[in-house]
PDB file of N, CA and C in Angstrom:
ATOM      1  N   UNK A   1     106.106  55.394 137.525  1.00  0.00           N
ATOM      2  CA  UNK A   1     106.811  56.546 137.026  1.00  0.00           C
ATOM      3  C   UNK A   1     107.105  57.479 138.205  1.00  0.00           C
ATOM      4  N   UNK A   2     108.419  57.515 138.255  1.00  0.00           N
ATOM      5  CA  UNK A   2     108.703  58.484 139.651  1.00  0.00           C
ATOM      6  C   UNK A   2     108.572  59.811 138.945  1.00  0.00           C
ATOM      7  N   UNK A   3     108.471  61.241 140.246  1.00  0.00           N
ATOM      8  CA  UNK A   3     108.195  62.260 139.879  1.00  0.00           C
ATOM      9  C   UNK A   3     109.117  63.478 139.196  1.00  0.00           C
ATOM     10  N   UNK A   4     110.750  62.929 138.690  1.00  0.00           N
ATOM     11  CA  UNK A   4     111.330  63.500 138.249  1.00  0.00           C
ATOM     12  C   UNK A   4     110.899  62.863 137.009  1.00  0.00           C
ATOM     13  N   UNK A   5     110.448  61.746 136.608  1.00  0.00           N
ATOM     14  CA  UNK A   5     109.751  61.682 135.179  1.00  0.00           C
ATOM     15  C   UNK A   5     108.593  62.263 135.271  1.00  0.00           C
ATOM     16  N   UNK A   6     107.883  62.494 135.769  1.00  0.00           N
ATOM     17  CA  UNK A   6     106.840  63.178 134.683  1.00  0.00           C
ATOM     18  C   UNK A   6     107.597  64.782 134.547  1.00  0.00           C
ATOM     19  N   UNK A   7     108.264  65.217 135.755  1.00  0.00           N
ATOM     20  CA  UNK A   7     108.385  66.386 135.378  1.00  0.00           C
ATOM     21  C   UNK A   7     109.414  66.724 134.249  1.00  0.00           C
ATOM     22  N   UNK A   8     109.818  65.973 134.211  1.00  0.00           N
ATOM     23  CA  UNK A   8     111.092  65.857 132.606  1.00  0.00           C
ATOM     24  C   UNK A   8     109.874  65.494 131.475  1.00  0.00           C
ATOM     25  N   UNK A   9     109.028  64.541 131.457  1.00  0.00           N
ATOM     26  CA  UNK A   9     108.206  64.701 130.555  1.00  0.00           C
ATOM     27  C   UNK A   9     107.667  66.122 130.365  1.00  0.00           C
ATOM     28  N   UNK A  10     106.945  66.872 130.996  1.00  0.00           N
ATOM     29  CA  UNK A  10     105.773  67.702 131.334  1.00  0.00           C
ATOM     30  C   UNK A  10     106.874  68.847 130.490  1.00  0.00           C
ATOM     31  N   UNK A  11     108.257  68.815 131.349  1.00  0.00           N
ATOM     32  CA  UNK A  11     109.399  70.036 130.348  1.00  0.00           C
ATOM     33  C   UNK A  11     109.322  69.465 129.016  1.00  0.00           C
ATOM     34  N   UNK A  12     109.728  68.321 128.608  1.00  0.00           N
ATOM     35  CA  UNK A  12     110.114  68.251 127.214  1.00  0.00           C
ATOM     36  C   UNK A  12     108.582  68.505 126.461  1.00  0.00           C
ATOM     37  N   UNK A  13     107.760  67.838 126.707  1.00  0.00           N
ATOM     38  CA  UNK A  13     106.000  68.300 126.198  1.00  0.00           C
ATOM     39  C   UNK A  13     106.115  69.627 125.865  1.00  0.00           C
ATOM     40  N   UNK A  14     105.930  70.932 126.700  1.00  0.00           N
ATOM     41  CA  UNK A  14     106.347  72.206 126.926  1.00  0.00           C
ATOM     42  C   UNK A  14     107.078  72.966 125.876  1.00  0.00           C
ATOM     43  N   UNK A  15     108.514  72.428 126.297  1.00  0.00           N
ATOM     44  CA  UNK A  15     109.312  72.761 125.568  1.00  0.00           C
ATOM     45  C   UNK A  15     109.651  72.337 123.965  1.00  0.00           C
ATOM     46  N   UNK A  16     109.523  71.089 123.536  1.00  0.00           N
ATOM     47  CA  UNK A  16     108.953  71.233 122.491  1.00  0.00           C
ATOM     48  C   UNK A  16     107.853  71.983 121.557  1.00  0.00           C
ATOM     49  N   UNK A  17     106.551  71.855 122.369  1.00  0.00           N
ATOM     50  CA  UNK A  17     105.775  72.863 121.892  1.00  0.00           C
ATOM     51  C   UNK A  17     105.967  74.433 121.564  1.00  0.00           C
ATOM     52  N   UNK A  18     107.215  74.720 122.908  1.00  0.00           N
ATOM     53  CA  UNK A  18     107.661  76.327 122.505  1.00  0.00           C
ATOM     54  C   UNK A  18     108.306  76.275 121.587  1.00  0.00           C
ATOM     55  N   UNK A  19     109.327  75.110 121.199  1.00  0.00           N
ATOM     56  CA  UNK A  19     110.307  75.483 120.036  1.00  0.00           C
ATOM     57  C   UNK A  19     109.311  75.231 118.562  1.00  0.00           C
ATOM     58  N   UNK A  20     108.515  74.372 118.209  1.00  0.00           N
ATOM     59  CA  UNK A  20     107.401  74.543 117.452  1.00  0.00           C
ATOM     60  C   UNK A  20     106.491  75.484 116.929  1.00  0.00           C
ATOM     61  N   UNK A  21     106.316  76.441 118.183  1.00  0.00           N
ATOM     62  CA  UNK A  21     105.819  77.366 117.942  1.00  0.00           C
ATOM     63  C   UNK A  21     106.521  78.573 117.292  1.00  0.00           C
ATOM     64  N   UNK A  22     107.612  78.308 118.332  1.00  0.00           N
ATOM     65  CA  UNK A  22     108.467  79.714 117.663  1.00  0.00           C
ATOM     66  C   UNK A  22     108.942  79.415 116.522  1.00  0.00           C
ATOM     67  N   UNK A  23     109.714  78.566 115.859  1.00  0.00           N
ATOM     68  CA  UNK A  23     110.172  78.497 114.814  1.00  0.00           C
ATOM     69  C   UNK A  23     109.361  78.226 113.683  1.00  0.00           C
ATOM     70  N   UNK A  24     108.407  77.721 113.739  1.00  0.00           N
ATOM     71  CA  UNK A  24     107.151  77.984 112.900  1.00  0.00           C
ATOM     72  C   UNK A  24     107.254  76.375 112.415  1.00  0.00           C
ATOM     73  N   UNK A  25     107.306  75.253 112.685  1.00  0.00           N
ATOM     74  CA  UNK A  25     107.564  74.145 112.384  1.00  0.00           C
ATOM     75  C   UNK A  25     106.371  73.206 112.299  1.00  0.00           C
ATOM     76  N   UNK A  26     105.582  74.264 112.433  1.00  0.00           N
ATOM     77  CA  UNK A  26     103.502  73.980 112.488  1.00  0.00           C
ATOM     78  C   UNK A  26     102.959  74.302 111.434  1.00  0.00           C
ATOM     79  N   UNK A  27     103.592  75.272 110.880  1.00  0.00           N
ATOM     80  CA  UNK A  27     103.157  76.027 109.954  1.00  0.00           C
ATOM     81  C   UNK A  27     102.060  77.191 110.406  1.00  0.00           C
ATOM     82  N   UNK A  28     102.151  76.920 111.214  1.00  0.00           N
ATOM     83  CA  UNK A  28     101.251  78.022 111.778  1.00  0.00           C
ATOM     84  C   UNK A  28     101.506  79.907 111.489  1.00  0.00           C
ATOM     85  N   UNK A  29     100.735  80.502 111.114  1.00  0.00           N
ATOM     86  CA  UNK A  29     100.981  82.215 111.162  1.00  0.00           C
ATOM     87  C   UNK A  29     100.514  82.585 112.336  1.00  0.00           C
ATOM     88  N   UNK A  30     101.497  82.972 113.276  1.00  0.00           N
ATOM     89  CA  UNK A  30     100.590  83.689 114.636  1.00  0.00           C
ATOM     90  C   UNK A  30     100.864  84.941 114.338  1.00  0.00           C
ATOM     91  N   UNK A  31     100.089  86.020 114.818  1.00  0.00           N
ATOM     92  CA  UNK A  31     100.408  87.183 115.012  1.00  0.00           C
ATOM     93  C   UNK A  31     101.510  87.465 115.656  1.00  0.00           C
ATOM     94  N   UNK A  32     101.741  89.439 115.705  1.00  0.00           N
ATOM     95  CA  UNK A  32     102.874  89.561 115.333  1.00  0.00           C
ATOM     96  C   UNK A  32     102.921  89.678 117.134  1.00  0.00           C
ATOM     97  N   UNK A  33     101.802  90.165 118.106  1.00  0.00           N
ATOM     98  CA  UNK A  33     101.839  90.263 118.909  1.00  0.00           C
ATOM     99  C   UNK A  33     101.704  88.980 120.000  1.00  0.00           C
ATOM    100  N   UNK A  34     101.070  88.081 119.474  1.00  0.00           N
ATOM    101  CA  UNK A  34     101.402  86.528 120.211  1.00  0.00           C
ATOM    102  C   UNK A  34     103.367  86.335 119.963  1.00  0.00           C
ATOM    103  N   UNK A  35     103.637  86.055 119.070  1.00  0.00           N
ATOM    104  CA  UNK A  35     105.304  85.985 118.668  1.00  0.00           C
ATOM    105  C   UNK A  35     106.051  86.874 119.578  1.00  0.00           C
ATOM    106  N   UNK A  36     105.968  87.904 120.107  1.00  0.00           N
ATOM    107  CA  UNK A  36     106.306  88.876 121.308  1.00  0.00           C
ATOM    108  C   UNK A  36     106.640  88.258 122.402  1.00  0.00           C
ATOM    109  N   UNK A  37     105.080  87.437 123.024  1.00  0.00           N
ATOM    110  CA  UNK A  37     104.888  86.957 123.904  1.00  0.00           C
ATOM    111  C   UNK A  37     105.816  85.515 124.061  1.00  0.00           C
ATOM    112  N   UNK A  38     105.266  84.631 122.969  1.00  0.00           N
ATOM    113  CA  UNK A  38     106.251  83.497 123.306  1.00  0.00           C
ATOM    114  C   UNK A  38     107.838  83.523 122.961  1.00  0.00           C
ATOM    115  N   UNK A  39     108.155  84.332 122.544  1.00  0.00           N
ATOM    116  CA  UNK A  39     109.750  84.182 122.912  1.00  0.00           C
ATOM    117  C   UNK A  39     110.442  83.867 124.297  1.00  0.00           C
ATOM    118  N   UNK A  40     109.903  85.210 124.988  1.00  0.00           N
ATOM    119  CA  UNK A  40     110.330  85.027 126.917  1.00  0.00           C
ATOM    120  C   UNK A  40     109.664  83.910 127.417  1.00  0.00           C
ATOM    121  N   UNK A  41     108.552  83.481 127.055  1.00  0.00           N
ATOM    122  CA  UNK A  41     107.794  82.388 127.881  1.00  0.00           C
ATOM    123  C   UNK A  41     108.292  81.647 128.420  1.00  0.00           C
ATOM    124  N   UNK A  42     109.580  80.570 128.045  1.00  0.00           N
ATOM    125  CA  UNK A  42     110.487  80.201 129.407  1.00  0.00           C
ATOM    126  C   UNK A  42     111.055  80.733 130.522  1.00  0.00           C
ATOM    127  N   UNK A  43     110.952  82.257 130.644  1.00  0.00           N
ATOM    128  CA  UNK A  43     111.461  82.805 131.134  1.00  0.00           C
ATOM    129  C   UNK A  43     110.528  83.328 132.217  1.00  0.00           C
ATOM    130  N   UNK A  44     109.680  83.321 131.579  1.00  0.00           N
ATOM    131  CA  UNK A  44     108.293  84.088 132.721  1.00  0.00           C
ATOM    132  C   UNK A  44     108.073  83.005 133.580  1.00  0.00           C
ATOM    133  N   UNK A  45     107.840  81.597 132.949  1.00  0.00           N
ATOM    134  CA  UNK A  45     107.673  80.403 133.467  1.00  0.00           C
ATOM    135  C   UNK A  45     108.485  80.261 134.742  1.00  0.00           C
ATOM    136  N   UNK A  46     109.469  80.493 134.477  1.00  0.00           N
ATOM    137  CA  UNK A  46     110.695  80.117 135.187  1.00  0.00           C
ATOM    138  C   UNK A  46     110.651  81.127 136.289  1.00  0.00           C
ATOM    139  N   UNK A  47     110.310  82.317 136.183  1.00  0.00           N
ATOM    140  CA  UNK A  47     110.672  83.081 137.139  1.00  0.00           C
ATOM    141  C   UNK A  47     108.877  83.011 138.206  1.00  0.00           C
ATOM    142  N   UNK A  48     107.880  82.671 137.427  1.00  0.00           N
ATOM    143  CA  UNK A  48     107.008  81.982 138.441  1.00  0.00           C
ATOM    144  C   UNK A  48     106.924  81.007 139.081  1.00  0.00           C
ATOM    145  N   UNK A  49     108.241  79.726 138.270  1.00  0.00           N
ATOM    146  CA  UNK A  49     108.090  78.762 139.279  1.00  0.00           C
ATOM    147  C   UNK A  49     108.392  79.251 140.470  1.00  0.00           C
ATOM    148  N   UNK A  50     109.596  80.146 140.334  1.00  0.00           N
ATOM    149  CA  UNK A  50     110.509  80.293 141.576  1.00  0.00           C
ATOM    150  C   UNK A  50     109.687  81.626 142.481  1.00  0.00           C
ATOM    151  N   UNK A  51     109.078  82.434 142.243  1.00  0.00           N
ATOM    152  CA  UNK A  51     107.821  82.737 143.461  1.00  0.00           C
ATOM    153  C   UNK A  51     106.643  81.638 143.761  1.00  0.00           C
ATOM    154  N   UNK A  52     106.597  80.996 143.225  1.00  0.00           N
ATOM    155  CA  UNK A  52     105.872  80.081 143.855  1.00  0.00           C
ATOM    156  C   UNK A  52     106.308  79.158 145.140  1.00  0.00           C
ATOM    157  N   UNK A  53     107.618  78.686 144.484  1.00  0.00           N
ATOM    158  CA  UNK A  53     108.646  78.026 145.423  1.00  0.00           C
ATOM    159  C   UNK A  53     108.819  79.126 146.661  1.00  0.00           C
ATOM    160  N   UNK A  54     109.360  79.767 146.561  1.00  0.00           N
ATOM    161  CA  UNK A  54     109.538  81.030 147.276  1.00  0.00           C
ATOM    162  C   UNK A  54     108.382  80.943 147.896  1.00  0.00           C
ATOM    163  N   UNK A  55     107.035  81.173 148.048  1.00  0.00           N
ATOM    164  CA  UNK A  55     105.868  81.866 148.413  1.00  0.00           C
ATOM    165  C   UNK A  55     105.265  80.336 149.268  1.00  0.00           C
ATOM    166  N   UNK A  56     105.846  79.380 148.654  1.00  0.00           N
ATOM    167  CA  UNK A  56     105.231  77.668 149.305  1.00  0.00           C
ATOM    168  C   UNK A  56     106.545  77.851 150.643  1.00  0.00           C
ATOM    169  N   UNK A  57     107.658  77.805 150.437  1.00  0.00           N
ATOM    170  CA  UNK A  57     108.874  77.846 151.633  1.00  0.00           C
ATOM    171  C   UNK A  57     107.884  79.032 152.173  1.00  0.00           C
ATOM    172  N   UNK A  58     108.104  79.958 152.341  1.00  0.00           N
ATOM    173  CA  UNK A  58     107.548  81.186 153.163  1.00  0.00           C
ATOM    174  C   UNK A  58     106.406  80.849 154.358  1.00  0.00           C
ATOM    175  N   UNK A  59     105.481  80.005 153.509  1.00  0.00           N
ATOM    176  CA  UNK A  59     104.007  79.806 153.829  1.00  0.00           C
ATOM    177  C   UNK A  59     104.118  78.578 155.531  1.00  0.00           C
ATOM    178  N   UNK A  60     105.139  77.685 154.655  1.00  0.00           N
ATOM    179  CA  UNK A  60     105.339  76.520 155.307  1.00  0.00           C
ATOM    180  C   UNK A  60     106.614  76.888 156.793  1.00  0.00           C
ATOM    181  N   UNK A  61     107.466  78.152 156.547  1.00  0.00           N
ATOM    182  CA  UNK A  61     107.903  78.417 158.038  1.00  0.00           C
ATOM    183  C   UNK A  61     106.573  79.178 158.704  1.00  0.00           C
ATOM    184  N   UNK A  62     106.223  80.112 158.095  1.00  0.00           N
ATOM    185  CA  UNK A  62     105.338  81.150 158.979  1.00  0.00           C
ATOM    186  C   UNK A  62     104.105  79.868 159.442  1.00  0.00           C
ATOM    187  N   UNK A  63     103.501  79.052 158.966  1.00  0.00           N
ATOM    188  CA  UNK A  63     103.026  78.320 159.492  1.00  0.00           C
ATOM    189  C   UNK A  63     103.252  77.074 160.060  1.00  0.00           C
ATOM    190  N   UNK A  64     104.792  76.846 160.550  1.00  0.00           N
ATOM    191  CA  UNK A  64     105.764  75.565 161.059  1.00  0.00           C
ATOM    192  C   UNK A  64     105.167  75.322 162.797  1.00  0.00           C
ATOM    193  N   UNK A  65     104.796  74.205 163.373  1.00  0.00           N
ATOM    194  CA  UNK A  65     103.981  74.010 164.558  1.00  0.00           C
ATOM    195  C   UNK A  65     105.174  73.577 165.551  1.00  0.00           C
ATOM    196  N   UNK A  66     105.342  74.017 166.102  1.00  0.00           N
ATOM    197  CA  UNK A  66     106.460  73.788 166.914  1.00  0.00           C
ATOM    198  C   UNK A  66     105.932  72.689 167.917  1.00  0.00           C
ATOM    199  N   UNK A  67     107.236  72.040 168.414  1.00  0.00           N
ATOM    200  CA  UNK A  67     106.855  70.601 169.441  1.00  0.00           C
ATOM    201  C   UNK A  67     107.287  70.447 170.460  1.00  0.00           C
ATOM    202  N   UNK A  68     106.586  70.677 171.410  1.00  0.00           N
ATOM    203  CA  UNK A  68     106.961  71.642 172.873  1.00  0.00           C
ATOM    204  C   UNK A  68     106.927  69.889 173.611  1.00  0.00           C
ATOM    205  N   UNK A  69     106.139  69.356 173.406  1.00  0.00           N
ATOM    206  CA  UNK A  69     106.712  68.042 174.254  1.00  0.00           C
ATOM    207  C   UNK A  69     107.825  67.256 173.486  1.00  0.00           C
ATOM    208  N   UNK A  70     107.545  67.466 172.103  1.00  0.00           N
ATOM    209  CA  UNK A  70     109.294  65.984 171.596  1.00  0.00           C
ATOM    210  C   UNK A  70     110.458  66.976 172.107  1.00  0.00           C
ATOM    211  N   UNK A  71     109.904  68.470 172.356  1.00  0.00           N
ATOM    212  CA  UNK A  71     111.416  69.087 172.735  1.00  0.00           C
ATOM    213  C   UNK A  71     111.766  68.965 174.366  1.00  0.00           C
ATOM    214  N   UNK A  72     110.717  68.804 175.282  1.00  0.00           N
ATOM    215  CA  UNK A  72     111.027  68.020 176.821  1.00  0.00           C
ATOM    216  C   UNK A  72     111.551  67.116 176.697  1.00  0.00           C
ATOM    217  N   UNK A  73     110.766  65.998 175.660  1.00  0.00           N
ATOM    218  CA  UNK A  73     111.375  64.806 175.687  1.00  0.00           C
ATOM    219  C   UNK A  73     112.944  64.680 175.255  1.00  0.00           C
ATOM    220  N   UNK A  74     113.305  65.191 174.200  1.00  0.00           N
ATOM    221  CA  UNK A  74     114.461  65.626 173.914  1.00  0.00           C
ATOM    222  C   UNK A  74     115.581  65.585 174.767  1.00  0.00           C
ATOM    223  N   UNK A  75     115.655  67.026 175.628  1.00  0.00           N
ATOM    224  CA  UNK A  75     116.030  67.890 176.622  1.00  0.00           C
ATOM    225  C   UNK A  75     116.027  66.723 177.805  1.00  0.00           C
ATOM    226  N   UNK A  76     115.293  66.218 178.303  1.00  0.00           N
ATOM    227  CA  UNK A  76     115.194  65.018 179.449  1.00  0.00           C
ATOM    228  C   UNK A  76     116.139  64.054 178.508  1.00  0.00           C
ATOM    229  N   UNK A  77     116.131  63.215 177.456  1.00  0.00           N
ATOM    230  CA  UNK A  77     116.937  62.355 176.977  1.00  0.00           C
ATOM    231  C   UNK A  77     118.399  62.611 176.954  1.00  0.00           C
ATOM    232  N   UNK A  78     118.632  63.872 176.892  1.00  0.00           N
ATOM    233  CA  UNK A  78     120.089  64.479 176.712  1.00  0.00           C
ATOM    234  C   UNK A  78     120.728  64.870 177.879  1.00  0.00           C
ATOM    235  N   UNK A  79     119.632  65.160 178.782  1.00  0.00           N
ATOM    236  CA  UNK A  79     120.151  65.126 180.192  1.00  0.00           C
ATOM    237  C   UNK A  79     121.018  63.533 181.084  1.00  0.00           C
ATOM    238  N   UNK A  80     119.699  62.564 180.504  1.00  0.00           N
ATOM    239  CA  UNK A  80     119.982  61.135 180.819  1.00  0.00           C
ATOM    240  C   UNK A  80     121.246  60.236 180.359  1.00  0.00           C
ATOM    241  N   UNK A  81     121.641  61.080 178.675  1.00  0.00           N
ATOM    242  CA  UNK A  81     122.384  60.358 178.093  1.00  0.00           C
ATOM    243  C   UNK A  81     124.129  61.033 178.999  1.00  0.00           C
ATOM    244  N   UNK A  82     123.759  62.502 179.119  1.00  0.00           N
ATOM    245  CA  UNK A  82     125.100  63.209 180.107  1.00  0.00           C
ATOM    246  C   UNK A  82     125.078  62.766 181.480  1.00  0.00           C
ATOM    247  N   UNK A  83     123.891  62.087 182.162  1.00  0.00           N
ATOM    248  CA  UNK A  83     124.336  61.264 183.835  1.00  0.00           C
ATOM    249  C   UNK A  83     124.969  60.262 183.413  1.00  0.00           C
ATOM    250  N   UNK A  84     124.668  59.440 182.604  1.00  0.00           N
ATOM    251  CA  UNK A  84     125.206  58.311 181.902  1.00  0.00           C
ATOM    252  C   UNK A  84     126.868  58.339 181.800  1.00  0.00           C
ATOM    253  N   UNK A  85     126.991  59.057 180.769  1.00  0.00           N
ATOM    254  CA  UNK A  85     128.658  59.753 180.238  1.00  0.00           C
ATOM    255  C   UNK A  85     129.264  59.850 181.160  1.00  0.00           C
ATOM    256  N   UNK A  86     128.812  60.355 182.203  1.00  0.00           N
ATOM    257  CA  UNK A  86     129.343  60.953 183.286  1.00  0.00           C
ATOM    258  C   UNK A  86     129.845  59.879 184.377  1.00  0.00           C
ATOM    259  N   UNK A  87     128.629  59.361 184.853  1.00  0.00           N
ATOM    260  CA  UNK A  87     128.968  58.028 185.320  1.00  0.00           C
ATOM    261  C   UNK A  87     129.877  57.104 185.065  1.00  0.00           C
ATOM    262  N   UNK A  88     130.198  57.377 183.183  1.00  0.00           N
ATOM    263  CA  UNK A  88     131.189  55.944 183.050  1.00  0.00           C
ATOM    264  C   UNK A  88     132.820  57.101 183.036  1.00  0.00           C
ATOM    265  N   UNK A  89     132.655  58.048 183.079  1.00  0.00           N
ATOM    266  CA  UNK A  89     134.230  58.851 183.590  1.00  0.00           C
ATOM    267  C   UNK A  89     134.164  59.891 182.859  1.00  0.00           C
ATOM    268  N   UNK A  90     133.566  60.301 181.336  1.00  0.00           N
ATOM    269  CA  UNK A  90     133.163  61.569 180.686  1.00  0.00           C
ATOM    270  C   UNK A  90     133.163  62.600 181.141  1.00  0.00           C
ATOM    271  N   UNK A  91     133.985  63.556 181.181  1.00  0.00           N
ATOM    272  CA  UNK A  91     134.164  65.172 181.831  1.00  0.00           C
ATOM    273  C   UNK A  91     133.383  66.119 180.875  1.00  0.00           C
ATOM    274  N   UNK A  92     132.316  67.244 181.262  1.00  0.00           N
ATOM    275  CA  UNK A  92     131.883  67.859 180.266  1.00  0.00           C
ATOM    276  C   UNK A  92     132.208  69.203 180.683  1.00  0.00           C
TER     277      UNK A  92
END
Protein backbone atom coordinates (compact mmCIF):
# COMPACT_ATOMS: atom_id res chain seq x y z
CA UNK A 1 0.00 0.00 0.00
CA UNK A 2 1.70 3.16 -1.14
CA UNK A 3 1.43 6.29 1.03
CA UNK A 4 -1.12 8.26 -0.88
CA UNK A 5 -3.35 5.22 0.12
CA UNK A 6 -3.33 5.16 3.43
CA UNK A 7 -3.58 8.78 3.47
CA UNK A 8 -6.83 8.73 1.29
CA UNK A 9 -7.86 5.98 3.58
CA UNK A 10 -6.99 7.77 6.98
CA UNK A 11 -9.23 11.06 5.06
CA UNK A 12 -12.11 9.00 4.08
CA UNK A 13 -12.04 7.04 7.84
CA UNK A 14 -12.07 10.77 9.25
CA UNK A 15 -14.21 12.15 7.14
CA UNK A 16 -16.80 9.86 7.20
CA UNK A 17 -16.83 9.79 10.82
CA UNK A 18 -17.29 13.75 10.71
CA UNK A 19 -20.18 13.49 8.38
CA UNK A 20 -21.75 10.77 10.87
CA UNK A 21 -21.35 12.69 13.49
CA UNK A 22 -22.67 15.77 12.32
CA UNK A 23 -25.62 14.68 10.70
CA UNK A 24 -26.59 12.47 13.39
CA UNK A 25 -26.56 9.17 11.31
CA UNK A 26 -25.40 7.35 14.76
CA UNK A 27 -28.06 8.32 16.40
CA UNK A 28 -26.17 9.73 18.71
CA UNK A 29 -27.37 13.10 21.00
CA UNK A 30 -24.20 15.12 21.50
CA UNK A 31 -24.37 18.18 23.23
CA UNK A 32 -25.08 21.37 22.15
CA UNK A 33 -21.52 22.48 22.83
CA UNK A 34 -19.56 19.39 21.27
CA UNK A 35 -21.93 20.15 17.85
CA UNK A 36 -20.15 23.78 17.93
CA UNK A 37 -17.00 22.19 17.87
CA UNK A 38 -17.35 19.60 15.16
CA UNK A 39 -18.72 21.56 12.49
CA UNK A 40 -15.19 23.59 11.77
CA UNK A 41 -13.20 20.48 12.60
CA UNK A 42 -12.07 20.11 9.00
CA UNK A 43 -11.10 23.23 9.11
CA UNK A 44 -8.99 23.43 12.22
CA UNK A 45 -7.52 20.16 10.93
CA UNK A 46 -6.60 21.63 7.90
CA UNK A 47 -5.22 24.71 9.01
CA UNK A 48 -2.87 22.56 11.49
CA UNK A 49 -1.81 20.43 8.92
CA UNK A 50 -0.49 23.38 7.17
CA UNK A 51 1.59 24.87 10.37
CA UNK A 52 2.90 21.84 10.77
CA UNK A 53 4.02 21.63 7.15
CA UNK A 54 5.07 25.10 7.50
CA UNK A 55 6.95 24.58 10.91
CA UNK A 56 8.65 20.90 9.37
CA UNK A 57 9.91 23.19 5.92
CA UNK A 58 11.16 25.94 8.41
CA UNK A 59 12.92 23.43 10.75
CA UNK A 60 14.53 21.52 7.83
CA UNK A 61 16.17 24.95 6.06
CA UNK A 62 17.27 26.50 9.43
CA UNK A 63 18.81 23.20 10.04
CA UNK A 64 20.06 22.37 6.13
CA UNK A 65 24.10 21.18 6.43
CA UNK A 66 25.76 22.65 3.81
CA UNK A 67 28.59 20.70 1.59
CA UNK A 68 31.66 22.55 1.46
CA UNK A 69 33.63 19.68 -0.21
CA UNK A 70 30.77 18.28 -3.02
CA UNK A 71 30.81 22.16 -3.59
CA UNK A 72 34.98 22.14 -4.37
CA UNK A 73 34.34 19.20 -6.00
CA UNK A 74 31.73 20.74 -8.04
CA UNK A 75 33.54 24.08 -8.76
CA UNK A 76 36.92 21.97 -9.81
CA UNK A 77 34.55 19.74 -12.19
CA UNK A 78 33.15 22.84 -13.90
CA UNK A 79 36.35 24.34 -14.19
CA UNK A 80 37.64 20.96 -16.00
CA UNK A 81 34.56 20.59 -18.04
CA UNK A 82 35.32 24.73 -19.38
CA UNK A 83 39.39 23.69 -20.19
CA UNK A 84 37.81 20.99 -22.03
CA UNK A 85 35.11 23.26 -24.11
CA UNK A 86 37.64 25.38 -24.61
CA UNK A 87 40.16 23.22 -25.96
CA UNK A 88 37.77 21.74 -28.52
CA UNK A 89 37.03 25.69 -29.90
CA UNK A 90 34.09 26.84 -27.26
CA UNK A 91 34.34 30.70 -26.62
CA UNK A 92 32.99 31.66 -23.14
Amino acid sequence: MTKLTQWLWGLALLGSAWAALTTGALGLELPFPCQEVLWPLPAYLLVAAGCYALGTVGYRVATFHDCEDAARELQSQILEARADLARRGLRF
